[in-house]
Protein backbone atom coordinates (compact mmCIF):
# COMPACT_ATOMS: atom_id res chain seq x y z
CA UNK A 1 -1.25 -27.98 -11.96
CA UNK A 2 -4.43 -29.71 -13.17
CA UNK A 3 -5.24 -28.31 -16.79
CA UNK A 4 -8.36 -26.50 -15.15
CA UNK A 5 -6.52 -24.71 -13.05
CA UNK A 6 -4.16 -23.68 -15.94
CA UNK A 7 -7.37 -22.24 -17.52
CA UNK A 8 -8.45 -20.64 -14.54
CA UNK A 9 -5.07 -18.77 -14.37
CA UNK A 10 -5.33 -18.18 -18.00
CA UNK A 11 -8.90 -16.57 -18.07
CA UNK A 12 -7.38 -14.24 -14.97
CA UNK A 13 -4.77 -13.17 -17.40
CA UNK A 14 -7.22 -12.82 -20.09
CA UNK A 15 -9.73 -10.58 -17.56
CA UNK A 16 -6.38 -8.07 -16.92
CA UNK A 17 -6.26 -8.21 -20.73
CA UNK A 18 -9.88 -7.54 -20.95
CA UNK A 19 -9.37 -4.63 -18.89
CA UNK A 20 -6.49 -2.49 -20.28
CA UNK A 21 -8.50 -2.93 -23.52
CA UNK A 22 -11.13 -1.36 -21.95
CA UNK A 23 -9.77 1.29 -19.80
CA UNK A 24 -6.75 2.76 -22.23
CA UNK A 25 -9.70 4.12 -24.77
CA UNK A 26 -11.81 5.11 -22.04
CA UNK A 27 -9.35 7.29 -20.24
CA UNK A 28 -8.59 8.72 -23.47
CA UNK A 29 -12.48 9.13 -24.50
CA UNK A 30 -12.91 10.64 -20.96
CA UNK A 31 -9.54 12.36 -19.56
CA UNK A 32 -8.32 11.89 -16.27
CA UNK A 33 -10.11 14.06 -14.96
CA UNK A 34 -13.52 12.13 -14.96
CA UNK A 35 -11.73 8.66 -14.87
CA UNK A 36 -9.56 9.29 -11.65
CA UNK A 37 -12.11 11.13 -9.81
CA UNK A 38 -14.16 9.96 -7.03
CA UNK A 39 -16.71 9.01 -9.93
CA UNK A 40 -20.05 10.70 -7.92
CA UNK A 41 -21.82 10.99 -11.52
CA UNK A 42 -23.13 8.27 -13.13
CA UNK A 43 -23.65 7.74 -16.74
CA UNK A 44 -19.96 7.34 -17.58
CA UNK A 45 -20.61 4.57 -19.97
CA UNK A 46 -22.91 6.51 -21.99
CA UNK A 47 -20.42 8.98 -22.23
CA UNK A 48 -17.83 6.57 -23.99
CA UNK A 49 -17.65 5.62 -27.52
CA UNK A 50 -19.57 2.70 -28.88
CA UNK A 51 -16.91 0.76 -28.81
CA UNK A 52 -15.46 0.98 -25.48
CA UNK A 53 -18.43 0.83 -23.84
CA UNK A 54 -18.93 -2.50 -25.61
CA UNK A 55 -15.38 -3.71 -24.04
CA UNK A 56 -16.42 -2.39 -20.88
CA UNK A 57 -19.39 -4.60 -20.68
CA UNK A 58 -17.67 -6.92 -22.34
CA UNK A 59 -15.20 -6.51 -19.18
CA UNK A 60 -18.44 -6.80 -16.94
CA UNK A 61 -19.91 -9.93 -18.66
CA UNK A 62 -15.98 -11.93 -17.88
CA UNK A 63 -16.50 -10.78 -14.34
CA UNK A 64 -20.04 -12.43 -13.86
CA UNK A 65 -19.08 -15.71 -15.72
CA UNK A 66 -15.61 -16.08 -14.41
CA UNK A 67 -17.26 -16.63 -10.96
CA UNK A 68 -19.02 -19.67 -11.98
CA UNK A 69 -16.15 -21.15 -14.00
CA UNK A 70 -14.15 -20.46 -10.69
CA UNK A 71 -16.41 -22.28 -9.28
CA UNK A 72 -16.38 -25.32 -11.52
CA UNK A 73 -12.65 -25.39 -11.27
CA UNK A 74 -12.90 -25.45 -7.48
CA UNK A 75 -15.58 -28.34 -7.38
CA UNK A 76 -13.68 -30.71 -10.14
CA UNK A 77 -10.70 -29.76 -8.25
CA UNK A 78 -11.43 -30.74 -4.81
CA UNK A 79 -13.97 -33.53 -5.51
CA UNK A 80 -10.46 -35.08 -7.64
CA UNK A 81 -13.19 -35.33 -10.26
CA UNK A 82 -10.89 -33.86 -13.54
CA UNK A 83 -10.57 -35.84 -16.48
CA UNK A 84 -10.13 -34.90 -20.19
CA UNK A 85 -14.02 -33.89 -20.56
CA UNK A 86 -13.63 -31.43 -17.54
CA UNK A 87 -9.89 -30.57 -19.32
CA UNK A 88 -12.04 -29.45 -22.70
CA UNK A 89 -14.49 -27.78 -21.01
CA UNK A 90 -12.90 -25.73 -19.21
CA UNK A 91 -10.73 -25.31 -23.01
CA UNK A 92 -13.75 -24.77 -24.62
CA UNK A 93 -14.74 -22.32 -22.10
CA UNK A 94 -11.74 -19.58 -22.37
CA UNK A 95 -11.72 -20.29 -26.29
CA UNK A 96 -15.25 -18.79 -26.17
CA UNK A 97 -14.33 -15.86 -23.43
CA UNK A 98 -11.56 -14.74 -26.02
CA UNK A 99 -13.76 -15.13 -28.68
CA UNK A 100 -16.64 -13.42 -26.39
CA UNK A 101 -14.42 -9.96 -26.65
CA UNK A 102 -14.04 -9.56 -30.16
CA UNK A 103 -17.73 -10.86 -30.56
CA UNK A 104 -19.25 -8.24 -28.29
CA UNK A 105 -16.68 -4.97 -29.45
CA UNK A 106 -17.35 -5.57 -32.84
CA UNK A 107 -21.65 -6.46 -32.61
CA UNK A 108 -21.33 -9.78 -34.24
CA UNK A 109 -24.99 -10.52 -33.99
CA UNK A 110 -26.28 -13.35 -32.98
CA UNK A 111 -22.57 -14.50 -32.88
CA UNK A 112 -21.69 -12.86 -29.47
CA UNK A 113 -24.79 -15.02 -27.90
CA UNK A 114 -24.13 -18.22 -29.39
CA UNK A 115 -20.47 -17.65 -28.51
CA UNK A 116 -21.38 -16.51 -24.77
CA UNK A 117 -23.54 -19.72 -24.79
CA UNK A 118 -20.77 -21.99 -25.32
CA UNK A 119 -18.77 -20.86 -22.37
CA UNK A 120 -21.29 -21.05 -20.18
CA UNK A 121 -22.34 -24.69 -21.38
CA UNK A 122 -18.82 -25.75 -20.92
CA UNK A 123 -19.39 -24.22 -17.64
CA UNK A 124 -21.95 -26.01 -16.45
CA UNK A 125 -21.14 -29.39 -18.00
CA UNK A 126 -18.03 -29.15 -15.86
CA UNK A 127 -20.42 -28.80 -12.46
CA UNK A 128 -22.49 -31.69 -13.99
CA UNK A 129 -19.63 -33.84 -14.53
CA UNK A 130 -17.91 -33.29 -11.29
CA UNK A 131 -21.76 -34.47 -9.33
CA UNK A 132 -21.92 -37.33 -11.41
């Protein structure tokens, strides 16, 4: 396995992290009853705690950037384009998503930015390097 598909099966694991993180405080914050029903209301994040509903757009951010660093994988895969740039990118990019959860639960201001920047720079260095 190319070392940017390891990451890419890392930063999976690290989304089902990501998750139970989110969603063990916020079925206790909530009960089962809210969090296993058919979820008509809305507003259910501003009924959790500060904190969880920091992890669960936390959650929501690895969602949205995990599609374009699947994407970069893909394209430096197929195109046979990996080398050890692509390798540290795509490094440099999960160091940053773990980093990223921390960052956002605990308001580390402007650290969670600068921190979300990185990951998406390595993201899109790796779709740069794999035109070129």
């Amino acid at each position: 396995m190319t070392p940017e598909l390891t990451v890419l099966a890392l930063a999976g694991l690290l989304q089902g992290v990501q998750f139970v993180l989110m969603s063990v405080p916020a079925n206790l914050e909530l009960g089962p009853r809210k969090t296993l029903g058919p979820r008509d209301e809305t507003g259910l994040e501003q009924q959790l705690s500060r904190r969880t509903a920091r992890l669960y757009r936390a959650l929501g951010n690895h969602f949205e950037a995990l599609v374009l660093f699947t994407l970069a994988v893909v394209v430096v895969t197929l195109a046979g384009e990996g080398s050890a740039f692509t390798a540290a990118c795509a490094w440099l990019y999960l160091a940053a998503r773990v980093l990223y959860v921390p960052a956002y639960a605990l308001g580390w201001v402007p650290w969670r930015s600068v921190i979300w920047s990185v990951g998406f720079s390595a993201t899109m260095l790796m779709i740069v390097a794999a035109l070129l």
